[in-house]
Protein backbone atom coordinates (compact mmCIF):
# COMPACT_ATOMS: atom_id res chain seq x y z
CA UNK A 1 89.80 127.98 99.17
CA UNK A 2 91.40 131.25 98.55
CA UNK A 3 88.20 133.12 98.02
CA UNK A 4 87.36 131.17 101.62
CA UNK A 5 90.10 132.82 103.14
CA UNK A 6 89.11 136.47 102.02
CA UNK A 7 85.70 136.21 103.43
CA UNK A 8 86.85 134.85 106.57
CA UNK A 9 89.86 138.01 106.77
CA UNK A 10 86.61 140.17 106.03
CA UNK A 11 84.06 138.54 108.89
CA UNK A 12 87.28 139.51 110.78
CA UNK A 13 87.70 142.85 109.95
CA UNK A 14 84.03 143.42 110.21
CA UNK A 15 83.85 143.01 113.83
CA UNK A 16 86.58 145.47 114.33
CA UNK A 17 89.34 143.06 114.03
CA UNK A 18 92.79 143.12 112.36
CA UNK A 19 93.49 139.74 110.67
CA UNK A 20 95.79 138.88 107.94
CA UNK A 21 96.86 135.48 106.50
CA UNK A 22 100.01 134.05 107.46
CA UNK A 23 103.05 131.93 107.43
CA UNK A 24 103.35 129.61 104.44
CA UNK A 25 100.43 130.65 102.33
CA UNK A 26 102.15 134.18 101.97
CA UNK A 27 105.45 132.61 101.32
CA UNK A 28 104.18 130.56 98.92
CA UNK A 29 102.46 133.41 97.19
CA UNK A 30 105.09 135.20 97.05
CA UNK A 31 106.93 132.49 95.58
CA UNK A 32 104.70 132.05 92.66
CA UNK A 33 103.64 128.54 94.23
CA UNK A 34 99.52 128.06 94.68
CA UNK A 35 99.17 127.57 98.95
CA UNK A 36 97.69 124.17 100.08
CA UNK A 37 96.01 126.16 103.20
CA UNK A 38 95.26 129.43 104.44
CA UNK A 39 96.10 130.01 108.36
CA UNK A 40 94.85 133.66 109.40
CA UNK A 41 96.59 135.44 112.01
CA UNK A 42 94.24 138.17 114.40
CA UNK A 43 94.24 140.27 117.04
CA UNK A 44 90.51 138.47 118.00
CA UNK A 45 90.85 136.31 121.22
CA UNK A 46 89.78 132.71 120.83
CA UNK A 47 86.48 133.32 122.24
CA UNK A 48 86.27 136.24 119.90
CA UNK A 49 86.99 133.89 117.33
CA UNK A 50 84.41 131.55 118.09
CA UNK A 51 81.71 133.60 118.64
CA UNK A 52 82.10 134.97 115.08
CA UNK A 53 81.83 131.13 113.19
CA UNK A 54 79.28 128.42 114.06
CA UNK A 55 81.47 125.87 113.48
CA UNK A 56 85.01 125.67 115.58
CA UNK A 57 87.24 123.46 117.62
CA UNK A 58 89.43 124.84 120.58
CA UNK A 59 92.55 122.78 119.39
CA UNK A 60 95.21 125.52 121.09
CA UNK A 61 92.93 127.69 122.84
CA UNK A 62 95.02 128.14 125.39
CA UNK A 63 98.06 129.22 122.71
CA UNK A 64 95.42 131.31 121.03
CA UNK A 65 94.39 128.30 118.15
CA UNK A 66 91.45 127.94 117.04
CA UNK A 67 90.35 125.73 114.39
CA UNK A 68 87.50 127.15 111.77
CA UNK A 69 85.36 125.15 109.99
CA UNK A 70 83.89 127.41 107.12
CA UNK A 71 81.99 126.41 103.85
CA UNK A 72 83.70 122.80 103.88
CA UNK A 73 86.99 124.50 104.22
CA UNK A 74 89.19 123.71 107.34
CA UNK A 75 91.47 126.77 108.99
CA UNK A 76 94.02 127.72 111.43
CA UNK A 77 92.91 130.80 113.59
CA UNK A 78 95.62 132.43 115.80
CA UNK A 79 95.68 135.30 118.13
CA UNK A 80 98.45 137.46 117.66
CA UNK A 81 100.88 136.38 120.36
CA UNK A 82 104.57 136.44 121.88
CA UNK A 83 106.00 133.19 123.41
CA UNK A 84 106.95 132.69 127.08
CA UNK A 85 110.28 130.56 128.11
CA UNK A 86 110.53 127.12 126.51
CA UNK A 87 111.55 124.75 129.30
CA UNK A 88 111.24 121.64 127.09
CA UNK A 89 112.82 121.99 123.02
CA UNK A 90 109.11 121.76 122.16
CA UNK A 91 106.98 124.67 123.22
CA UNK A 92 106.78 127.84 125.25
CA UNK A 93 105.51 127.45 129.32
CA UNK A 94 103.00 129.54 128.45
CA UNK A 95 102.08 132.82 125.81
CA UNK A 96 100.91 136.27 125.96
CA UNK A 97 97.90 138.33 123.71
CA UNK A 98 100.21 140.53 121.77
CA UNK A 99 100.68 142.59 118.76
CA UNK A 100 101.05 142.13 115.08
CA UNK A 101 104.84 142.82 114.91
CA UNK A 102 105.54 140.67 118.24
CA UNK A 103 103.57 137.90 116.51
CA UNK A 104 106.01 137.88 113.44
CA UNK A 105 109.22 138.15 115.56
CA UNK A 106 108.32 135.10 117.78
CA UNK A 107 107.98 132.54 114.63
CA UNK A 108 110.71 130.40 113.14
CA UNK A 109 112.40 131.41 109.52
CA UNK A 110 112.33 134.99 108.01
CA UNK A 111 110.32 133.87 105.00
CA UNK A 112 107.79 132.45 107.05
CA UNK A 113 107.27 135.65 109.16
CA UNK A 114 105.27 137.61 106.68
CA UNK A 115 101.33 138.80 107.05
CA UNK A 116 99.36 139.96 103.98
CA UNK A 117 95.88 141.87 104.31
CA UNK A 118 93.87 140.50 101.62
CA UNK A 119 91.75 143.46 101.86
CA UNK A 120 94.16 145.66 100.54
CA UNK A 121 96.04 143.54 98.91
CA UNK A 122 99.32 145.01 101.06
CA UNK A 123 102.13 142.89 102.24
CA UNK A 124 103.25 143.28 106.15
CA UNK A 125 106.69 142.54 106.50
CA UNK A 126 108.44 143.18 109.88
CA UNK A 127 111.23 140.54 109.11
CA UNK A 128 112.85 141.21 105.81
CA UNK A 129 111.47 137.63 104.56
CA UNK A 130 110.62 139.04 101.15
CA UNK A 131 114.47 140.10 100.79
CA UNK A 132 115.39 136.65 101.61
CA UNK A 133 113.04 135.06 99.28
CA UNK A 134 114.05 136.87 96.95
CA UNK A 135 118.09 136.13 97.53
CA UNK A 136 117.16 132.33 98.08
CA UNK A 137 118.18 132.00 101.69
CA UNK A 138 117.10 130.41 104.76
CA UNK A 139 116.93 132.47 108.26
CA UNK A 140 115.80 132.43 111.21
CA UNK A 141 114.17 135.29 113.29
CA UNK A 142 116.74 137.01 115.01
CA UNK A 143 119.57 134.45 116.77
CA UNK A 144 119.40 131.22 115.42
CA UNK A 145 120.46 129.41 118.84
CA UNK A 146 117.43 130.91 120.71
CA UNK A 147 114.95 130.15 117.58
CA UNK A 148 116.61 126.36 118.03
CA UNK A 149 116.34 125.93 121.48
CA UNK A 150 112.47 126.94 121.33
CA UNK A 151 111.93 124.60 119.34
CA UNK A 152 114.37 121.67 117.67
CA UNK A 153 111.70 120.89 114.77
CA UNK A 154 112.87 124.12 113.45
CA UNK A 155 116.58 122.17 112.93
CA UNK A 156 114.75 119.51 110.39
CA UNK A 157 112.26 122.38 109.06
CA UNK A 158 115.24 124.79 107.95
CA UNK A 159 116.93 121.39 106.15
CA UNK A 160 113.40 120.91 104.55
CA UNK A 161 112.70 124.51 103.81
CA UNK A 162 116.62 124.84 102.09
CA UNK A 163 115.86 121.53 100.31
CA UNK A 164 112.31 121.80 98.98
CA UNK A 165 112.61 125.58 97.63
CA UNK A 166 116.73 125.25 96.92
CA UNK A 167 117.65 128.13 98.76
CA UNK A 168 121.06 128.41 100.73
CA UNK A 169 120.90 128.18 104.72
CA UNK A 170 122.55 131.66 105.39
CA UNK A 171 126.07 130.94 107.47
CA UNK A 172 125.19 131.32 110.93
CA UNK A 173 122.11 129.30 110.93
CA UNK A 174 123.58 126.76 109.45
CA UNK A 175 126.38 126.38 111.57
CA UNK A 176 124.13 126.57 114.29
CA UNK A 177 122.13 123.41 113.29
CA UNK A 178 125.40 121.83 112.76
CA UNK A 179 126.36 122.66 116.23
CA UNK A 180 122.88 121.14 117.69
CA UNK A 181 121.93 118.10 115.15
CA UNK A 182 122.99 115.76 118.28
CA UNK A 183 119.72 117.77 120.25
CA UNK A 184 117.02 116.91 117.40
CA UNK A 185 115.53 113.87 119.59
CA UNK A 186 114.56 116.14 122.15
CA UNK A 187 111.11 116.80 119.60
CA UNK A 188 109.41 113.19 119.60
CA UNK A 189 110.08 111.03 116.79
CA UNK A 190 106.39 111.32 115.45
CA UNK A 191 106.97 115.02 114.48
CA UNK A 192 110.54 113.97 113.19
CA UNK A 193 108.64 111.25 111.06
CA UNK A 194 106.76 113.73 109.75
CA UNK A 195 108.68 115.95 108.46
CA UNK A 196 110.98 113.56 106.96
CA UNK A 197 108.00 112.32 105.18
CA UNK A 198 107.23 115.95 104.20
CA UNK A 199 111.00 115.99 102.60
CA UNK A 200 110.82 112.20 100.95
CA UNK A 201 107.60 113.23 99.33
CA UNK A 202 108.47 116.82 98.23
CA UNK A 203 110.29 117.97 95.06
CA UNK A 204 113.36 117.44 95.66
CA UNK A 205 114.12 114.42 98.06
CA UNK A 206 117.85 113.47 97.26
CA UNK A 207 118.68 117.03 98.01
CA UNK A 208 116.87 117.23 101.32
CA UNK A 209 118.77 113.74 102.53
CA UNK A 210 121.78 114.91 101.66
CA UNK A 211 121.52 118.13 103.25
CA UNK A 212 120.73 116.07 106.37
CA UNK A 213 123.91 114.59 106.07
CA UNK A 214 125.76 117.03 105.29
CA UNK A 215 124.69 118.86 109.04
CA UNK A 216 124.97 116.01 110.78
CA UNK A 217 121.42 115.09 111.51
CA UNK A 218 121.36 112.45 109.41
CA UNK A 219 123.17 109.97 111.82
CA UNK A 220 121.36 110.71 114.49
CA UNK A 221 117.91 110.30 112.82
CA UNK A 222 118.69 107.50 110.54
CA UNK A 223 122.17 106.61 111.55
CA UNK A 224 121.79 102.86 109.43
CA UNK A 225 120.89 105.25 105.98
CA UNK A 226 124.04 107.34 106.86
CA UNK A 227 125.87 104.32 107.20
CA UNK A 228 125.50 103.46 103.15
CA UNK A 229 128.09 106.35 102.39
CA UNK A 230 130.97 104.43 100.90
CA UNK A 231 129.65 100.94 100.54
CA UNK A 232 131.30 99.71 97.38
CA UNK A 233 129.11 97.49 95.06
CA UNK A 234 130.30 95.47 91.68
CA UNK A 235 130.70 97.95 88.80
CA UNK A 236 129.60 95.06 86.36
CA UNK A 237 125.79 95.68 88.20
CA UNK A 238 126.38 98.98 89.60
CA UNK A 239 128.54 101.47 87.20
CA UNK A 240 126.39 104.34 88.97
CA UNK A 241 128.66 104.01 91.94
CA UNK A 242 127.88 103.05 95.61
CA UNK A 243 125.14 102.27 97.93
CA UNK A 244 124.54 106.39 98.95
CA UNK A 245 124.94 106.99 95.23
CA UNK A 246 122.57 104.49 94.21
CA UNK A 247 119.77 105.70 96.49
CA UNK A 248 120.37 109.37 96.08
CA UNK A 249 119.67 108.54 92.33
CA UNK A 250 116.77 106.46 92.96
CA UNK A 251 115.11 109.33 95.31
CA UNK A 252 115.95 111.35 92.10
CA UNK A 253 113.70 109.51 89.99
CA UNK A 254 110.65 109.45 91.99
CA UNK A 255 107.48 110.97 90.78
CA UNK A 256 104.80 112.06 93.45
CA UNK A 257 105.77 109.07 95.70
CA UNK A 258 103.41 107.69 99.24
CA UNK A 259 105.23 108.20 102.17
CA UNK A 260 105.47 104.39 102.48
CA UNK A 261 107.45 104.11 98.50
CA UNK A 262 109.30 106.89 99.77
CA UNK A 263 110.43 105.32 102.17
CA UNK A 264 111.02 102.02 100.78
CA UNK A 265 113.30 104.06 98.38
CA UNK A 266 115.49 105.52 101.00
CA UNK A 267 115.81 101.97 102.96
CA UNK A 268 115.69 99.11 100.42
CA UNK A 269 119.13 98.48 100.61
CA UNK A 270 119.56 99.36 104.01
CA UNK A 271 120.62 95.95 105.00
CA UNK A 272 124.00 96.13 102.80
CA UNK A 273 126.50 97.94 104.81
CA UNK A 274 125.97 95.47 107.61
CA UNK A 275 126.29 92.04 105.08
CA UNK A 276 129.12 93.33 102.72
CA UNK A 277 132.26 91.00 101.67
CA UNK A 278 134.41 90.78 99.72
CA UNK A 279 134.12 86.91 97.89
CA UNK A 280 135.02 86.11 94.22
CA UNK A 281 133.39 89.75 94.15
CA UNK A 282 132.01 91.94 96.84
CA UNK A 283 128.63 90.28 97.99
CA UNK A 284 125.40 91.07 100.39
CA UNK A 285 124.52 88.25 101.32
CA UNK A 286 120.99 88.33 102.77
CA UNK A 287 120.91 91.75 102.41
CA UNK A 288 116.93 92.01 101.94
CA UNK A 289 115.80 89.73 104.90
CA UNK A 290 118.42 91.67 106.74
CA UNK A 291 117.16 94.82 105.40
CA UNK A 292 113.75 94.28 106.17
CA UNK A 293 114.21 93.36 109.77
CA UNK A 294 116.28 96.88 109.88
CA UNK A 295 113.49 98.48 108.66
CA UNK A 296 111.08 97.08 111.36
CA UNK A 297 113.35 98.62 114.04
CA UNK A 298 113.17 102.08 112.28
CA UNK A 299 109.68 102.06 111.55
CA UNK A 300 109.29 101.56 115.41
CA UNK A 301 111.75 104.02 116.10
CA UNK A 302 109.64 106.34 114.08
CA UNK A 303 106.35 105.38 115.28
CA UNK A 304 104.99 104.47 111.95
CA UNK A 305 101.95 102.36 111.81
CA UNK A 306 101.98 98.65 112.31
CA UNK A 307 100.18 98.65 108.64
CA UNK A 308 103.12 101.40 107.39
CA UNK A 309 105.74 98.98 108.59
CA UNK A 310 104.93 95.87 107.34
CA UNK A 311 104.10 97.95 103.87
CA UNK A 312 107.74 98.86 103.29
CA UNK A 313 109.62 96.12 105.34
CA UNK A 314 108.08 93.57 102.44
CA UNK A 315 109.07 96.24 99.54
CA UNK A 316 112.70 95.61 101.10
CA UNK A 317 112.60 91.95 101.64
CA UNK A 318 110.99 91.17 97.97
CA UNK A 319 112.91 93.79 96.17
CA UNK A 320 115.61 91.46 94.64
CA UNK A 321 113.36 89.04 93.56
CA UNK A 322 112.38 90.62 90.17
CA UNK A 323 116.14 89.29 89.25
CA UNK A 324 114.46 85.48 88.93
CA UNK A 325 111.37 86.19 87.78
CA UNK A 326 111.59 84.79 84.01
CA UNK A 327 113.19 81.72 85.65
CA UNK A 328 110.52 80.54 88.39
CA UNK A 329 108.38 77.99 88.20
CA UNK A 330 104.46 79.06 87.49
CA UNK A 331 103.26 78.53 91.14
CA UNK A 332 106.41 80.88 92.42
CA UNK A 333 105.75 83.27 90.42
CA UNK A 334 102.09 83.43 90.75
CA UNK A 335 102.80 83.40 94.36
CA UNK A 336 104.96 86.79 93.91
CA UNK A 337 102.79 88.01 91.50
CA UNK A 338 99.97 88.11 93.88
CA UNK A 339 101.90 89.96 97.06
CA UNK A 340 99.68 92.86 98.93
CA UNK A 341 100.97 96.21 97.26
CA UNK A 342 102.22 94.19 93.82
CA UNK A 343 102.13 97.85 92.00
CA UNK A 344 104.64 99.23 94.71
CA UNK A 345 106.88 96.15 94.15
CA UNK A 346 106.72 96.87 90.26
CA UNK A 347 107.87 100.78 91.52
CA UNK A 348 110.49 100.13 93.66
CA UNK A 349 112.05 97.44 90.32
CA UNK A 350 111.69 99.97 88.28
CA UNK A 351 113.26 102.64 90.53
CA UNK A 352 115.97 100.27 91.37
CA UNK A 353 117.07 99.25 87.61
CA UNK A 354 117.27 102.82 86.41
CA UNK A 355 119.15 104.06 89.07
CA UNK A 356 122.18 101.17 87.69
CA UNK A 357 121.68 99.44 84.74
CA UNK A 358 118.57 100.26 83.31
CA UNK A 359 117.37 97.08 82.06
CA UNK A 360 113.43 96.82 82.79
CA UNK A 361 112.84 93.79 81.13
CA UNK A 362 111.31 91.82 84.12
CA UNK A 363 109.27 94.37 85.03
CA UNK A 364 108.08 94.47 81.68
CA UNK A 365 107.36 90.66 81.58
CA UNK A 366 105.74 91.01 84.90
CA UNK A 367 103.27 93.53 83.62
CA UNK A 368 102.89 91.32 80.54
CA UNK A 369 101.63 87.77 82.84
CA UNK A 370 99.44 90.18 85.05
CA UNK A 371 97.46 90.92 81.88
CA UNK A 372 97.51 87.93 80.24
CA UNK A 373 96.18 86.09 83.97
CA UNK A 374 92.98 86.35 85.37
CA UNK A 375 92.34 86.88 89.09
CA UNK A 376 91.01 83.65 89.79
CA UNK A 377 94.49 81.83 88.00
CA UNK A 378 96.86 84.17 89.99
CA UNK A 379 94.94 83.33 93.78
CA UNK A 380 92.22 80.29 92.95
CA UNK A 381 89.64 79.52 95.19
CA UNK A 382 91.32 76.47 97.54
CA UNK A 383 89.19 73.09 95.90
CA UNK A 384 90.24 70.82 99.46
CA UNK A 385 90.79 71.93 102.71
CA UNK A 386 91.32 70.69 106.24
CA UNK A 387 87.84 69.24 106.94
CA UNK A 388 88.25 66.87 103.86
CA UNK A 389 91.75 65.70 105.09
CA UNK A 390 90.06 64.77 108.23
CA UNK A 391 87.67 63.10 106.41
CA UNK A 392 90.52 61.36 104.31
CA UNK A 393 91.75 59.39 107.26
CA UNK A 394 94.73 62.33 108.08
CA UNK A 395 95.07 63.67 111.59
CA UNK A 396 95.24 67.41 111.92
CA UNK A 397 98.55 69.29 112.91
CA UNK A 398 101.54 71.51 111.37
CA UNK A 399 101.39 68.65 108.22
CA UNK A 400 98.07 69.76 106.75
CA UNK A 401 99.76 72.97 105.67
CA UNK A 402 102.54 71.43 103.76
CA UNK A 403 99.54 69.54 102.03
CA UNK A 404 97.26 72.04 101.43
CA UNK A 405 99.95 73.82 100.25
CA UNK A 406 101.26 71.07 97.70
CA UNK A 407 97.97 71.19 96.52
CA UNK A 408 97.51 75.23 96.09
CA UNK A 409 101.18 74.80 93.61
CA UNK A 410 99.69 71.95 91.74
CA UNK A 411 96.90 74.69 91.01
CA UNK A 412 98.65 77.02 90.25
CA UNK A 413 100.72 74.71 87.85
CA UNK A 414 97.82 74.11 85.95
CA UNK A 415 98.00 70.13 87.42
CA UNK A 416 94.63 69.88 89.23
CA UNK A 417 91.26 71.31 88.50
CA UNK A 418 89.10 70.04 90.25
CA UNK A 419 87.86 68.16 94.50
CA UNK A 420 88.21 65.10 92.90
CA UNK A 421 91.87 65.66 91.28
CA UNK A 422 93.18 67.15 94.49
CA UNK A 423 92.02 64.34 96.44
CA UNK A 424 93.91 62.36 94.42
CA UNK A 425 97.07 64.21 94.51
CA UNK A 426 96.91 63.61 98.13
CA UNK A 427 96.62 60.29 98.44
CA UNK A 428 99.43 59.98 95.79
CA UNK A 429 101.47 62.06 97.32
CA UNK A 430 100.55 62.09 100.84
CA UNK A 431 99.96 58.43 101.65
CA UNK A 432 98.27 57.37 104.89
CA UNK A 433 100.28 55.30 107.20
C-alpha cells in the first residue's frame, strides 16, 4: 500500500500539483508504527482529482473529499482547505480552497497535523506535532475550546489518542474536555460507538476506559459502566477487588478482541450495581438476566446492530453458567454447549476466571466434551415432530413444545434412538386423554 501511495503523490505532482500524505499515516511513521492507510492531502480540486484516476467516488466533494480507487487500494483525497463556522458540534457550514499551512492549522491534535512529501522524503511541520510526539503529549491546534466546539468527536479522540499511544493530555486540553464531557452527545451516538470500539479493541483498553472516567465522559456515555466503581464483591471469589477492578483487569487481558467480546468484557457484569445485597454475604442476585436486558438498552443507545446486540446481551446472560457446568445433566449441558458464538462464551470464562481466581477448570472440561462429541450428539436431527403428534391422536397448541422438547432431552440423554422409541416415550409420558 505504501508504494500505492507514492505513485499516487507522484501522478499528483506530475500534473503540477503539490500533494503530500497526511494525518495518521505520518504520525504513525513517525512513531515507528506501520500505517493501516494512506490519506493524501493536495492543492488539486476534486474535479482535478478525478480527472487524474479512472476510478473515484465524490464522498465529500463538496468538503474537497474524494475517494480514489487505485490498483485495489482504497484512498482519502483532500483539497487543501480552511473550515468555515461550525453551527452544529459536528462540522463546518461550509469550507474554503486554501493553502498547505491553513490546511494543517484547521485539523484536530498537533500530532495529527503533519504532511510528508514522499518525493523528497521531507517532513512539513507547521504545528510542532513532531515535538509533541516526541515528549508524549496530546494537543490540540491552537485553543482547545474552539478545536472542541468544531467538533465534540475530538473530546473522545484526544481520550483515545492519550490512551492508545500513552501519551499525557497536555493541561489545558485536558481541562478543557473535562469542562465539556457533559457536550459529547451533541456528535451522534454512531460515531461515539465507534470510537469506543476503536479504544475497546486497541492496545490498551483498561487505560482508555479509565481515562474516560477520569474526565468525566464516562457517565455520560456509559453512565451504568461508571456506576461499577465501588461495588464490593466477596473476597473468598473476588480477592482482585471490586466490580471496576475486576473489569479493568479483564480488559487487561484481552488479546486482539471483536468489537462485540470487547464489549461483552466491559458490560458482563453490568447488571451488579443495580442487584447488590448484602445476605449471609453480599449477593447479585439475577445479575446476568439483569445484565443482559441492560445491555439491550445500551446497544440501542449506541445504535449497534440488532445481530451485535443480541451477540453480547447472550455473552452477559450465559456468562455465569460455566460455574455448573461439571454438575448438569447431559441434555443441559449439551444444550449450553451448543449456544450461537460457543467460542466467545469459552472467552469471556476464561477472561472472567483470570481476572479473580484463576481456576479454568470448566473451561477446560468444556473444551474436553466438545472434542470428545460429535456434531450430530451435541444438536441431533429431531426423530418426531408435530405432524406425527397429530397423527398420534394429540391436538396441536403451546403443549407440543413441551413434548417435542421432552423428547429432544431424552436424545440428548442418550434414552431414545430412534421414530419408533420416541413415539413411545410419548405415549408413556404424554398420555392421551
Amino acid at each position: 500500500m505504501k508504494t500505492k501511495a507514492q505513485e499516487m503523490v507522484k501522478i499528483l505532482s506530475n500534473a503540477g500539483f503539490k500533494a503530500y500524505w497526511a494525518g495518521g499515516c505520518v504520525r504513525d511513521m513517525i512513531m515507528g508504527i506501520e500505517p493501516l492507510d494512506y490519506d493524501i492531502a493536495t492543492n488539486a480540486r476534486p474535479e482535478q482529482v478525478m480527472k487524474l484516476f479512472k476510478k473515484t467516488i465524490p464522498v465529500g466533494a463538496s468538503f474537497g473529499v474524494v475517494k480514489v480507487l487505485y490498483d485495489d487500494f482504497e484512498f482519502e483525497v483532500a483539497t487543501f482547505r480552511s473550515d468555515g463556522a461550525y453551527i452544529d458540534g459536528r462540522r463546518p457550514e461550509d469550507v474554503h480552497f486554501s493553502t498547505e499551512k491553513e490546511d494543517a492549522f484547521r485539523r484536530d491534535f498537533t500530532i495529527n497535523g503533519i504532511f510528508y512529501d514522499p518525493t523528497y522524503e521531507k517532513i512539513i511541520d507547521y504545528v510542532n506535532g513532531q515535538a509533541d510526539i516526541k515528549n508524549n503529549i496530546i494537543r490540540t491546534i491552537n485553543d482547545p475550546k474552539d478545536r472542541f466546539s468544531e467538533d465534540r468527536l475530538r473530546l473522545i479522540r484526544a481520550v483515545r489518542f492519550a490512551a492508545g499511544f500513552q501519551f499525557e493530555i497536555e493541561p489545558y486540553t485536558y481541562n478543557t474536555i473535562k469542562e465539556l464531557a457533559d457536550t459529547i452527545f451533541q456528535v451522534s451516538a454512531e460515531r461515539i460507538r465507534d470510537e469506543l470500539c476503536k479504544m475497546l479493541t486497541g492496545v490498551h483498553p483498561a487505560n482508555s476506559i479509565d481515562l474516560l472516567d477520569e474526565v468525566g465522559m464516562l457517565k455520560v456515555i456509559l453512565p451504568e459502566v461508571s456506576a461499577m466503581k465501588g461495588i464490593n464483591q466477596p473476597e473468598e471469589f473476588h480477592p482482585e477487588g471490586d466490580v471496576w477492578e475486576h473489569t479493568m483487569l479483564m480488559l487487561k487481558n484481552m488479546s486482539t478482541p471483536t468489537p462485540e467480546m470487547a464489549l461483552a468484557v466491559l458490560l458482563h457484569d453490568v447488571g451488579k450495581p443495580p442487584t447488590f445485597s448484602i445476605e449471609d454475604r453480599i449477593r447479585f442476585n439475577n445479575h446476568c438476566e439483569i445484565g443482559a436486558r441492560i445491555t439491550e438498552e445500551i446497544g440501542e443507545r449506541l445504535r449497534l446492530s440488532k445481530k451485535q446486540v443480541e451477540h453480547i446481551s447472550e455473552l452477559v446472560l450465559h456468562h455465569l453458567r460455566f460455574k455448573d457446568v461439571q454438575k448438569m445433566r447431559e441434555s443441559k449441558l449439551k444444550r449450553f454447549l451448543r449456544l450461537p458464538n460457543f467460542a466467545d462464551h469459552l472467552e469471556l470464562h476464561r477472561l472472567d476466571c483470570l481476572a479473580c481466581h484463576g481456576n479454568l477448570t470448566n473451561m477446560e472440561f468444556c473444551k474436553q466434551k466438545l472434542l470428545e462429541l460429535k456434531p450430530e450428539e451435541i444438536k441431533p436431527k429431531p426423530i418426531i415432530n408435530g405432524h406425527n403428534l397429530i397423527e398420534m391422536g394429540y391436538k396441536a397448541g403451546p403443549f407440543f413444545k413441551q413434548i417435542l422438547t421432552a423428547v429432544e432431552d431424552a436424545i440428548l440423554e442418550r434414552q431414545i434412538r430412534t421414530h419408533d422409541d420416541a413415539v413411545k416415550f410419548v405415549k408413556k409420558n404424554f398420555p392421551l386423554k
